[in-house]
Structure formats: structure tokens, C-alpha cells
N, C-alpha and C. Protein backbone atom coordinates (compact mmCIF):
# COMPACT_ATOMS: atom_id res chain seq x y z
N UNK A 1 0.85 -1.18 0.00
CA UNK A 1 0.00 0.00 0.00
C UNK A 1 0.89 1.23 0.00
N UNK A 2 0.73 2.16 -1.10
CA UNK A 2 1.60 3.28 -0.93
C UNK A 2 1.38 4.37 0.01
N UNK A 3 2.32 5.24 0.68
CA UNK A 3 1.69 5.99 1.29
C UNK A 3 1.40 7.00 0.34
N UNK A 4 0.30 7.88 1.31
CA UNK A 4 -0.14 9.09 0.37
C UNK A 4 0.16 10.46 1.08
N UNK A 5 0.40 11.67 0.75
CA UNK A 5 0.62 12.67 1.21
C UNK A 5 -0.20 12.99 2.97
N UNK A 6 -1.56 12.23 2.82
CA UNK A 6 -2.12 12.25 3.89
C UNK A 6 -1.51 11.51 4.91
N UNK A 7 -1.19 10.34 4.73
CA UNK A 7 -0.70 9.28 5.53
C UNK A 7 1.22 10.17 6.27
N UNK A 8 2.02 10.44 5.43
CA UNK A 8 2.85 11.17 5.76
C UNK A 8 2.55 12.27 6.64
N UNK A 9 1.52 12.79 6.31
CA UNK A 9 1.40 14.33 7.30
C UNK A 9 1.07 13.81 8.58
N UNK A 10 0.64 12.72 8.53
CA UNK A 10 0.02 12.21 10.19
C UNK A 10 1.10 11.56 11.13
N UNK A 11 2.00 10.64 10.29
CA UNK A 11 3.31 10.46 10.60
C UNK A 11 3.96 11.14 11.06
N UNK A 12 4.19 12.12 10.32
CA UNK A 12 4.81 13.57 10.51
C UNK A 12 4.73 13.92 12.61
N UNK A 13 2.92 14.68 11.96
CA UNK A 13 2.19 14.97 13.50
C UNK A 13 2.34 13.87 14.60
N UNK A 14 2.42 12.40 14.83
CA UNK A 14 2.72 11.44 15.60
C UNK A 14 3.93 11.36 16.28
N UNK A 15 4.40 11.38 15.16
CA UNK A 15 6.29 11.55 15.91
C UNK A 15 6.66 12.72 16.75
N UNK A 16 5.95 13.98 15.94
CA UNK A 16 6.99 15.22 16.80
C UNK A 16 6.17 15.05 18.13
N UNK A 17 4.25 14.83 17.89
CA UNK A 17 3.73 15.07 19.42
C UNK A 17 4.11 13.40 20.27
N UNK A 18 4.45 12.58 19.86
CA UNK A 18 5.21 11.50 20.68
C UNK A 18 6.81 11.90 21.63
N UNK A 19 7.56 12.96 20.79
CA UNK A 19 9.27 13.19 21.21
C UNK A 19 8.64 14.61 21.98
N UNK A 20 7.80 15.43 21.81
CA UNK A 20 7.27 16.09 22.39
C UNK A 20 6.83 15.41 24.44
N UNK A 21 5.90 14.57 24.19
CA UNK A 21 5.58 13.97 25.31
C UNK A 21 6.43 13.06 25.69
N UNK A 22 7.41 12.65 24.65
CA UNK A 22 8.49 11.82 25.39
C UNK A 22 9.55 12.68 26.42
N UNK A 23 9.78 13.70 25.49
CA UNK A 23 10.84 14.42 26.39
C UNK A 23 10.51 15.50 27.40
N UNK A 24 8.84 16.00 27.59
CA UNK A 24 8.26 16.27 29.05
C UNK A 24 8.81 16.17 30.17
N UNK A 25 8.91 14.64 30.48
CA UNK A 25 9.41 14.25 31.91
C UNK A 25 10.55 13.62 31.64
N UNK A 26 11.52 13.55 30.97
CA UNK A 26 13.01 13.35 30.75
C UNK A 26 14.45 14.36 31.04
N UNK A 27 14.86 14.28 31.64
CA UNK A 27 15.87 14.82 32.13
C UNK A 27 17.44 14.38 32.35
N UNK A 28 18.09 14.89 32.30
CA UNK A 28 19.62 14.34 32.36
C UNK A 28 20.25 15.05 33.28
N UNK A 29 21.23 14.00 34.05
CA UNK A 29 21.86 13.77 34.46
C UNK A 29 23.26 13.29 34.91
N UNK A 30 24.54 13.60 35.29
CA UNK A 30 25.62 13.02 35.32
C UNK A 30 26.01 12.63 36.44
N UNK A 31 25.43 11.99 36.59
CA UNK A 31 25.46 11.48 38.79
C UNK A 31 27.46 11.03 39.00
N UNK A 32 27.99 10.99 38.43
CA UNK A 32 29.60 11.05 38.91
C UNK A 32 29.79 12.47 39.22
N UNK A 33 29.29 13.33 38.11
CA UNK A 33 30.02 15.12 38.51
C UNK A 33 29.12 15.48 39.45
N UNK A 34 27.85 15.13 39.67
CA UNK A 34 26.84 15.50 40.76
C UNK A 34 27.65 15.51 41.70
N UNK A 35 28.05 14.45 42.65
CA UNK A 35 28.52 13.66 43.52
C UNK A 35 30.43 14.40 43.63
N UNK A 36 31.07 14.30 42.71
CA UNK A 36 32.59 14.94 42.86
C UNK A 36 32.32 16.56 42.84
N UNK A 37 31.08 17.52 43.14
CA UNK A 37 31.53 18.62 42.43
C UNK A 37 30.67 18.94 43.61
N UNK A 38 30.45 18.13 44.74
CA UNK A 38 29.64 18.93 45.89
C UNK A 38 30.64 19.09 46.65
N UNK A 39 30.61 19.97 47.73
CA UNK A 39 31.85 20.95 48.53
C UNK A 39 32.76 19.33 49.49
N UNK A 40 31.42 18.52 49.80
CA UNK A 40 32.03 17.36 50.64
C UNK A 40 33.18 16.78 49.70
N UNK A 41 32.82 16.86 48.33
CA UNK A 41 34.38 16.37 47.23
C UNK A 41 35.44 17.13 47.42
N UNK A 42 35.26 17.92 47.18
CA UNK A 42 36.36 19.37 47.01
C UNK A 42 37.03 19.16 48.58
N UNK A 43 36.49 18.85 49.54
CA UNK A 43 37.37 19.18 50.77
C UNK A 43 38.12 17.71 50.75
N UNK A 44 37.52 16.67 49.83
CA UNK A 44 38.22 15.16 50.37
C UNK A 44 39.05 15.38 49.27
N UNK A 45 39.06 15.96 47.98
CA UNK A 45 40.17 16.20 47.19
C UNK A 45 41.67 17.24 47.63
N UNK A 46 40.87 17.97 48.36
CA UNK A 46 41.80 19.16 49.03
C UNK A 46 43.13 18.63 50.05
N UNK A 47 42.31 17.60 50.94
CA UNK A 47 43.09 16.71 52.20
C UNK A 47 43.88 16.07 51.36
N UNK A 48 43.56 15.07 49.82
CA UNK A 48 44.86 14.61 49.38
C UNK A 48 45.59 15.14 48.47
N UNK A 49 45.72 16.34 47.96
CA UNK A 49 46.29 17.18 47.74
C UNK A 49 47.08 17.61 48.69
N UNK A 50 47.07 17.72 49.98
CA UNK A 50 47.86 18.30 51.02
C UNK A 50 48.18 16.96 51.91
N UNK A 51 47.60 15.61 51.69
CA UNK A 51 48.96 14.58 52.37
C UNK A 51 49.92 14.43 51.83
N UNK A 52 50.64 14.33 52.89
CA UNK A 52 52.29 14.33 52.73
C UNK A 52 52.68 12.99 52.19
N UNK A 53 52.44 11.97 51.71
CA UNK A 53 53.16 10.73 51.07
C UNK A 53 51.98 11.20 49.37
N UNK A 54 51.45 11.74 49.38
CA UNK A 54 50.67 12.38 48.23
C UNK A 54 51.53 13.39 47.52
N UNK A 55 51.89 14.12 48.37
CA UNK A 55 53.07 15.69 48.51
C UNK A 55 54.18 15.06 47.99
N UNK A 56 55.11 13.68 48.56
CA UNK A 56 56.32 13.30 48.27
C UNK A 56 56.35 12.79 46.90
N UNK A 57 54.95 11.68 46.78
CA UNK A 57 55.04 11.35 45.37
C UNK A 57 55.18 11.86 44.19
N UNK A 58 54.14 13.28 44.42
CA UNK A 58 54.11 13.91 43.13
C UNK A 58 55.50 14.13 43.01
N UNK A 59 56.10 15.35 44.10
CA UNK A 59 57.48 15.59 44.01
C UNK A 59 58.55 14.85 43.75
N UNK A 60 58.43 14.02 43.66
CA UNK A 60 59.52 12.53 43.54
C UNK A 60 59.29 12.57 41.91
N UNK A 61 57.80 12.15 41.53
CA UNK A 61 57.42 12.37 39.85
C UNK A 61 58.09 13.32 39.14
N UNK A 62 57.89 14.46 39.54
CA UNK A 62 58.93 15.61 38.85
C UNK A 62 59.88 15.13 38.95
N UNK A 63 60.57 15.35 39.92
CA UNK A 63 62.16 14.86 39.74
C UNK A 63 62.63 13.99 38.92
N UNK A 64 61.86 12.79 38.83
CA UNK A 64 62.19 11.81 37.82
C UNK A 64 62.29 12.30 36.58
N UNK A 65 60.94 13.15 36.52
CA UNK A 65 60.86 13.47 34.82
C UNK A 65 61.56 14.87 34.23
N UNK A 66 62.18 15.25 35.54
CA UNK A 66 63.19 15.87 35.08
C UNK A 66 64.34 15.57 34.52
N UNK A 67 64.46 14.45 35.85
CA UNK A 67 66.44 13.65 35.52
C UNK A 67 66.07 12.87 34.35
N UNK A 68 64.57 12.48 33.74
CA UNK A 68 64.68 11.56 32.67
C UNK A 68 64.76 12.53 31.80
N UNK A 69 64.03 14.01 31.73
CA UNK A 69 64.14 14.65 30.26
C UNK A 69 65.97 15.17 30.38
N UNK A 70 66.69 15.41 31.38
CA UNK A 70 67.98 15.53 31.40
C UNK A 70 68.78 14.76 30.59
N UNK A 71 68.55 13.78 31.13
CA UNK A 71 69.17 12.23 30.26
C UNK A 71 69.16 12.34 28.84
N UNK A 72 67.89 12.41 28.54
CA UNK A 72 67.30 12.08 27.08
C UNK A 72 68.09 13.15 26.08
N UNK A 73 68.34 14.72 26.70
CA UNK A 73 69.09 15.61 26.08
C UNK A 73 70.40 15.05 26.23
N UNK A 74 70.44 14.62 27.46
CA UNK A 74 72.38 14.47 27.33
C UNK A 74 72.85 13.43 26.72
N UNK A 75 71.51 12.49 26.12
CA UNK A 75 72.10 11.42 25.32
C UNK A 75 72.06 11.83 23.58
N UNK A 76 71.23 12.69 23.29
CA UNK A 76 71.23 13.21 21.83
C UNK A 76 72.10 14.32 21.46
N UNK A 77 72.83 14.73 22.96
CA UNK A 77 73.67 16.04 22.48
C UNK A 77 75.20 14.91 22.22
N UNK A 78 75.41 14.17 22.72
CA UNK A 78 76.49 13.50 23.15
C UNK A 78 76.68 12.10 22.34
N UNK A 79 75.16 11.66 21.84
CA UNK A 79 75.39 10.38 20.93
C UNK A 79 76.31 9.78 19.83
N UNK A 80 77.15 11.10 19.34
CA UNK A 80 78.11 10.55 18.44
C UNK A 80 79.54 10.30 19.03
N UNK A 81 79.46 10.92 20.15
CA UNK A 81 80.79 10.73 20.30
C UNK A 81 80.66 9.81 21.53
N UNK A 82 79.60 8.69 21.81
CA UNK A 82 79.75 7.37 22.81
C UNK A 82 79.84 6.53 21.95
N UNK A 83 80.64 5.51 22.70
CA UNK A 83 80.27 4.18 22.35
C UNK A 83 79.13 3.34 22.89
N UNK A 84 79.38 2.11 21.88
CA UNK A 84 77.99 1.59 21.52
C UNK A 84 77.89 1.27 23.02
N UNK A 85 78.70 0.52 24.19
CA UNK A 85 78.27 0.22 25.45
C UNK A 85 77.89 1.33 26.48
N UNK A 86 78.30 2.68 26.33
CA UNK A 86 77.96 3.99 26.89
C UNK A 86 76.50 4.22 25.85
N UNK A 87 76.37 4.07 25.02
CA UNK A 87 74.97 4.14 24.56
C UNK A 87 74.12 2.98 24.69
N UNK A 88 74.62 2.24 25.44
CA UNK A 88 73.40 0.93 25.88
C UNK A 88 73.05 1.26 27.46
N UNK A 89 74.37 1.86 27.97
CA UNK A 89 74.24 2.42 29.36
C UNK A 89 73.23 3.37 29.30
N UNK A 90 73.23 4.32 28.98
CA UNK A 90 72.45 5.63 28.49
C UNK A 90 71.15 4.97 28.39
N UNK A 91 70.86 4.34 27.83
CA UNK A 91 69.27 3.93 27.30
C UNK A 91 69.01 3.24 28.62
N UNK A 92 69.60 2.15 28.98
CA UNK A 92 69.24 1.64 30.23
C UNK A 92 68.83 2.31 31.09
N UNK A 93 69.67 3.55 31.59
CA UNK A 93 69.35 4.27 32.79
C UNK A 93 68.06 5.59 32.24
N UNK A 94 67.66 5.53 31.10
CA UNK A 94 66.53 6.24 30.37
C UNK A 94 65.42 5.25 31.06
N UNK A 95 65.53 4.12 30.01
CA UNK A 95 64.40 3.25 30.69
C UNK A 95 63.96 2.92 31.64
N UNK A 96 64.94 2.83 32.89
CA UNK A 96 64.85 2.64 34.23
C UNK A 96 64.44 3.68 34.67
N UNK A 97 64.37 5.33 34.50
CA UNK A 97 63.98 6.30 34.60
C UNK A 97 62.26 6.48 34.44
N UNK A 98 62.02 6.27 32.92
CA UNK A 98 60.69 6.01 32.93
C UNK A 98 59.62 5.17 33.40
N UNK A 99 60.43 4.01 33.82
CA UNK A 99 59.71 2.98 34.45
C UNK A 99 59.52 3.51 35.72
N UNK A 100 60.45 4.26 36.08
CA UNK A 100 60.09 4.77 38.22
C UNK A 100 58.93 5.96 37.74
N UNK A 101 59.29 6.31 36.58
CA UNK A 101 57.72 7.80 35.97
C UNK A 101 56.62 7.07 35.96
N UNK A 102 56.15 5.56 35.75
CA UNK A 102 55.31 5.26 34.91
C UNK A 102 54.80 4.61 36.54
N UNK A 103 55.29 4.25 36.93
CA UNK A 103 54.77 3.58 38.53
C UNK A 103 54.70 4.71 39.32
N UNK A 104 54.93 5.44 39.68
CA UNK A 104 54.86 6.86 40.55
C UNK A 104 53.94 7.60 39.92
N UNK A 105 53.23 7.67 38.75
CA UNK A 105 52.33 8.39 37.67
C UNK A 105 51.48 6.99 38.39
N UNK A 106 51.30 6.00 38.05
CA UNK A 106 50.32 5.07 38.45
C UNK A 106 49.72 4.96 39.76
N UNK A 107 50.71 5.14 40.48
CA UNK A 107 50.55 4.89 42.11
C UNK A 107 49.87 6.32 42.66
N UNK A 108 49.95 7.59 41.87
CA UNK A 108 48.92 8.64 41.89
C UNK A 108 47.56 8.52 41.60
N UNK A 109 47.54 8.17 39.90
CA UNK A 109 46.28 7.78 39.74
C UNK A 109 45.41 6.75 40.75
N UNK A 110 46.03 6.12 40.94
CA UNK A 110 45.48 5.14 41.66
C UNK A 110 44.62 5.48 43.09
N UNK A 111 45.87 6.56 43.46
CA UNK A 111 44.94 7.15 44.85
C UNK A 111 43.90 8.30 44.63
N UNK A 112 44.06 8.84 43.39
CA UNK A 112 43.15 10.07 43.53
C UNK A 112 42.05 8.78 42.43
N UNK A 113 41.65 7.68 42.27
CA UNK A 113 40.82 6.82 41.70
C UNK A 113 40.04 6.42 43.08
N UNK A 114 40.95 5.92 43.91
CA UNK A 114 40.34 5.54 45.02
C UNK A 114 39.57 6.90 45.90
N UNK A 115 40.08 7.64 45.99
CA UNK A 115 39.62 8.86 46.44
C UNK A 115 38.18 8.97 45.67
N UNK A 116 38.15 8.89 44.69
CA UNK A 116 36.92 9.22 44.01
C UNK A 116 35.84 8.37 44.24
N UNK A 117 36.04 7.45 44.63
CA UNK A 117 35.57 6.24 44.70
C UNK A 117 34.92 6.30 46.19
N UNK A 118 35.69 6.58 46.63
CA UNK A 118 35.45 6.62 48.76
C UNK A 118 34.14 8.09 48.61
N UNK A 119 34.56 9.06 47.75
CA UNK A 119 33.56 10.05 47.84
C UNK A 119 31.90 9.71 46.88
N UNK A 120 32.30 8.42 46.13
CA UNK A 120 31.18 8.73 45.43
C UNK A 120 30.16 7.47 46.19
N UNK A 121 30.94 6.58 46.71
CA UNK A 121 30.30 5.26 48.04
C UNK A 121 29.78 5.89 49.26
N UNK A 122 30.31 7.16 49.68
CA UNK A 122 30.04 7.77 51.03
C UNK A 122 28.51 8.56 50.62
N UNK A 123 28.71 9.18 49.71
CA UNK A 123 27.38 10.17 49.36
C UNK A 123 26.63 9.53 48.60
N UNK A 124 26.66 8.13 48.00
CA UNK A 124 25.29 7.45 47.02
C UNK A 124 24.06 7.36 47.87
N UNK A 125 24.10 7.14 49.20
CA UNK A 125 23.20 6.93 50.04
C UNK A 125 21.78 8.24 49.85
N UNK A 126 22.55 9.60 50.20
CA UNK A 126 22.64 10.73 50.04
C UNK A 126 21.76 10.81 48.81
N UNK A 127 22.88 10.78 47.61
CA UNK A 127 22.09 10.88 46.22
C UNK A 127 21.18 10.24 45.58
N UNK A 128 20.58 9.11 46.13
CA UNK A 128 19.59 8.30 45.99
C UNK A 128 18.68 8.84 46.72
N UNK A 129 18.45 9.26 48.16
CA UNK A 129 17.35 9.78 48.35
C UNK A 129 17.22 11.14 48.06
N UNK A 130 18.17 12.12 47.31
CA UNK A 130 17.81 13.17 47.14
C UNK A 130 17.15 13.08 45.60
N UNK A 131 17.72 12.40 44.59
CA UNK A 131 17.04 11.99 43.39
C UNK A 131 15.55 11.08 43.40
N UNK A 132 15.56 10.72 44.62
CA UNK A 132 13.87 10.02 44.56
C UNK A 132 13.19 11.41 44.76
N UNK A 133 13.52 12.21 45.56
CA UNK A 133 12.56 13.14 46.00
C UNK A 133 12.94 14.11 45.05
N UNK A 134 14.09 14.28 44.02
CA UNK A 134 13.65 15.16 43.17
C UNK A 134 12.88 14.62 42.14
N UNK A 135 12.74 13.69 41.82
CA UNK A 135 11.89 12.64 40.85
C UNK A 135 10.42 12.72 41.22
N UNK A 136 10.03 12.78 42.56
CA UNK A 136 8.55 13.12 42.81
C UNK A 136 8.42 14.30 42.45
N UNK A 137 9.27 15.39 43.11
CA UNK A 137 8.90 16.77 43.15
C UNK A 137 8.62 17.37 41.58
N UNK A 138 9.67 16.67 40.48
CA UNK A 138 9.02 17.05 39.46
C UNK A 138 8.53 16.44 38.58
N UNK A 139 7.75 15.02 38.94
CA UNK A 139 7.14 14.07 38.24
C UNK A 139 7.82 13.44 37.09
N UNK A 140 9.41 13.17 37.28
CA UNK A 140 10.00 12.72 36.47
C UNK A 140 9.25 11.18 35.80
N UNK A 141 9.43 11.13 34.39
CA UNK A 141 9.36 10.14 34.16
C UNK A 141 10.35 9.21 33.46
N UNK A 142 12.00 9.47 33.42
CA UNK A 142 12.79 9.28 32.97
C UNK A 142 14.24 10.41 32.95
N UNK A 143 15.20 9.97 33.48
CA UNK A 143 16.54 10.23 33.90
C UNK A 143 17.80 9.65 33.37
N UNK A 144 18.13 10.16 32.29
CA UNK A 144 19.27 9.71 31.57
C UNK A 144 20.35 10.13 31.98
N UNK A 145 21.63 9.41 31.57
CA UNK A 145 22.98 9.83 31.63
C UNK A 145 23.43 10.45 30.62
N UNK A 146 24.51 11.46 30.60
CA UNK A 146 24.61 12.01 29.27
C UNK A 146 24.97 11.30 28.34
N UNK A 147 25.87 10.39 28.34
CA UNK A 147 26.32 8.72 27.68
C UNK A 147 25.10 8.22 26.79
N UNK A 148 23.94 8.38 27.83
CA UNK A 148 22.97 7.68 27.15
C UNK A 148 21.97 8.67 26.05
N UNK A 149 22.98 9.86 25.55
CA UNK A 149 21.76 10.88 24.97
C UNK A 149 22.77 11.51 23.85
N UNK A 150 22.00 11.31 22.83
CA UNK A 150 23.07 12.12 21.73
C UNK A 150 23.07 13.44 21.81
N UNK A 151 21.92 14.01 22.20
CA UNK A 151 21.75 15.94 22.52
C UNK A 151 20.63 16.04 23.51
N UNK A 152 20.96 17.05 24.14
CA UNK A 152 19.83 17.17 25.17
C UNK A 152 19.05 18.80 25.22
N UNK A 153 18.44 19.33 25.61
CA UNK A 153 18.37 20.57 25.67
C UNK A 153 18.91 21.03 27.02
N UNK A 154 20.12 21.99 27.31
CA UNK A 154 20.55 22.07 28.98
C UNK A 154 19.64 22.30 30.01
N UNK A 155 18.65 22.84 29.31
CA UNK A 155 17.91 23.30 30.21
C UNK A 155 17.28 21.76 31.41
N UNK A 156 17.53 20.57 30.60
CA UNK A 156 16.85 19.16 30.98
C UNK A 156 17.83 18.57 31.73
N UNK A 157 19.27 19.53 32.10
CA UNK A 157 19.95 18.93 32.97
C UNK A 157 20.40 19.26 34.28
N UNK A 158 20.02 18.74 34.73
CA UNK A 158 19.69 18.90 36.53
C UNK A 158 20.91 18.37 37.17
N UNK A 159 21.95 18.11 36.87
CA UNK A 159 23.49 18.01 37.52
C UNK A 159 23.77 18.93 38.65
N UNK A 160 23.77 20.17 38.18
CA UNK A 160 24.02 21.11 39.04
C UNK A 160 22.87 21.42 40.44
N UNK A 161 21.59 20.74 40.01
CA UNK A 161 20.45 21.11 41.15
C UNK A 161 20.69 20.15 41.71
N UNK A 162 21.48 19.01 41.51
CA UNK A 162 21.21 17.73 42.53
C UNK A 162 22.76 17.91 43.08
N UNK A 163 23.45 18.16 42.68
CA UNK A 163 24.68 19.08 43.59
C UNK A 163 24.58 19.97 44.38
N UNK A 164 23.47 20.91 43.91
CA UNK A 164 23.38 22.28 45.03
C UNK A 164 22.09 21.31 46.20
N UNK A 165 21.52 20.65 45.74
CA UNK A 165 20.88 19.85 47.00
C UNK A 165 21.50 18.99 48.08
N UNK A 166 22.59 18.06 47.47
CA UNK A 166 23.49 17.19 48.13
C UNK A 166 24.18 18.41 49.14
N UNK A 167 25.23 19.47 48.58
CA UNK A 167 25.48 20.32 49.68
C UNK A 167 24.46 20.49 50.94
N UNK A 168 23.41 20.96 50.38
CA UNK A 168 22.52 21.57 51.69
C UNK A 168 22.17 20.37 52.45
N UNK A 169 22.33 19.10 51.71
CA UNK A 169 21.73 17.91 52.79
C UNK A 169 23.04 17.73 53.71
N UNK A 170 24.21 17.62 52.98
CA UNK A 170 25.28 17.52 53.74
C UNK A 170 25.63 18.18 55.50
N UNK A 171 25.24 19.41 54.27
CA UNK A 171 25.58 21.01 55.91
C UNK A 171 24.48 20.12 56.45
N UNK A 172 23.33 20.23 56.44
CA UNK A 172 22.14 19.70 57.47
C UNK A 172 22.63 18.57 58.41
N UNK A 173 23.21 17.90 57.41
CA UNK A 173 23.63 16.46 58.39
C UNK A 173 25.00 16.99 59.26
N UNK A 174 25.54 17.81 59.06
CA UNK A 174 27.12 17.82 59.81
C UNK A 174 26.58 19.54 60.88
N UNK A 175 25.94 20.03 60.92
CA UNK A 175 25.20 20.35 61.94
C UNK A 175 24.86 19.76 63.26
């Protein structure tokens, strides 16, 4: 059966008033930045920023990747006139260089991963009941992640209101 100009125009009207009433009660969300971008984050990011085996590591990191970018010049300014076992030395103590960069770079990530992790387990409690009750309050009928949305209109993203809520529940609770 072909369609006919009529049949299209109704199509037409179905779809937009369907994405119309679909996207009513739809809203987005990024519940990781919710959660890292309330003041209780910022102060647990702040504390490891200012521990001292946090403090040594980074500082230790520089250093390395200093004495390794040192190296790396003093082996290209100097490469013609070593020999081949002073240029196996040279590379060795390069490599051994980057390898203490690449574990000291790791052993950072790792704690500011865990860090993130301890802040986003401590406050889910938190953000679950503040997202039920923002879900009543505005008759949500659907809450996406941005992951899960090719475009959104900003106005449909409530990140920042369920952050400025988590604060005020926080202060309330540490009162």
C-alpha cells in the first residue's frame, strides 16, 4: 500500500507530538560530577592534595621526569661521540627512569581513583534519596545519563540542582 501525502502528514504529526511527550518528563543527568563537584568532594580532594606521602610522590614524579628529560638531552647532544656500550648504558638508565615515571604516575592515579571512589560510596546513600525526592517533586518520568543521549536541551539537565541539594543535605547532616 503506498503511502499518500495524507498518511505522511500524520506520521509527521505522531512523531513530533510522541518526542514532544516523550521528552516532558526526561531529564539528564551526570550522577559522577553530581557527587565529585559537591563541597564534601572538594574538601576530600583538598586533604589529598595536602597529604604528605601524596606531597612526596608527586614531588619525587617531577624529579624523575626531570632527571629523565635531562638524560634524554644528554644522550642526543652527546650520541656521536659514545660508544655503543655507553649508549646501551644511556638507554638503560633512560628506561629505568621512565619505568620509576610510569609507577609513581600510576601509584597517583590510583589514589586520587580511590579517592573518588570513597567520595562517590560515602554520598550514594545521600544521592539516591535526594534523586527520589527530586523525581517526585518534578514528576520525572525518565533520567538519563549524558552517555545515554546524543543531545539534550541544557535546560533538561539537573546536575548542578542535585549538587546544590546534596550540599545543603550535607551542611544539614554535619550540623
Amino acid at each position: 500500500m503506498p503511502m499518500n501525502n495524507t498518511n505522511i502528514f500524520f506520521l509527521i504529526l505522531l512523531s513530533i507530538f510522541s518526542l514532544n511527550a516523550f521528552s516532558e518528563g526526561t531529564f539528564v543527568l551526570n550522577a559522577e560530577r553530581a557527587m565529585l563537584s559537591t563541597q564534601f568532594a572538594q574538601n576530600a580532594f583538598k586533604e589529598l592534595e595536602e597529604d604528605s606521602d601524596f606531597i612526596a610522590d608527586r614531588e619525587r614524579l617531577e624529579l624523575l621526569q626531570t632527571e629523565g628529560q635531562e638524560l634524554v638531552e644528554k644522550f642526543q647532544q652527546d650520541a656521536e661521540t659514545l660508544s655503543d656500550e655507553e649508549k646501551l648504558d644511556m638507554q638503560k638508565k633512560v628506561q629505568d627512569k621512565q619505568n620509576e615515571v610510569q609507577f609513581l604516575a600510576n601509584k597517583l592515579q590510583t589514589k586520587a581513583q580511590e579517592a573518588q571512589q570513597s567520595i562517590i560510596n560515602t554520598l550514594s546513600p545521600d544521592f539516591q534519596r535526594i534523586l527520589g525526592e527530586l523525581i517526585n517533586a518534578k514528576s520525572m518520568d525518565m533520567v538519563l545519563s549524558p552517555q545515554a543521549a546524543f543531545y539534550w536541551d541544557p535546560d533538561l539537565d539537573i546536575t548542578d540542582e542535585v549538587t546544590a541539594l546534596l550540599d545543603v543535605a550535607l551542611a544539614e547532616e554535619s550540623e
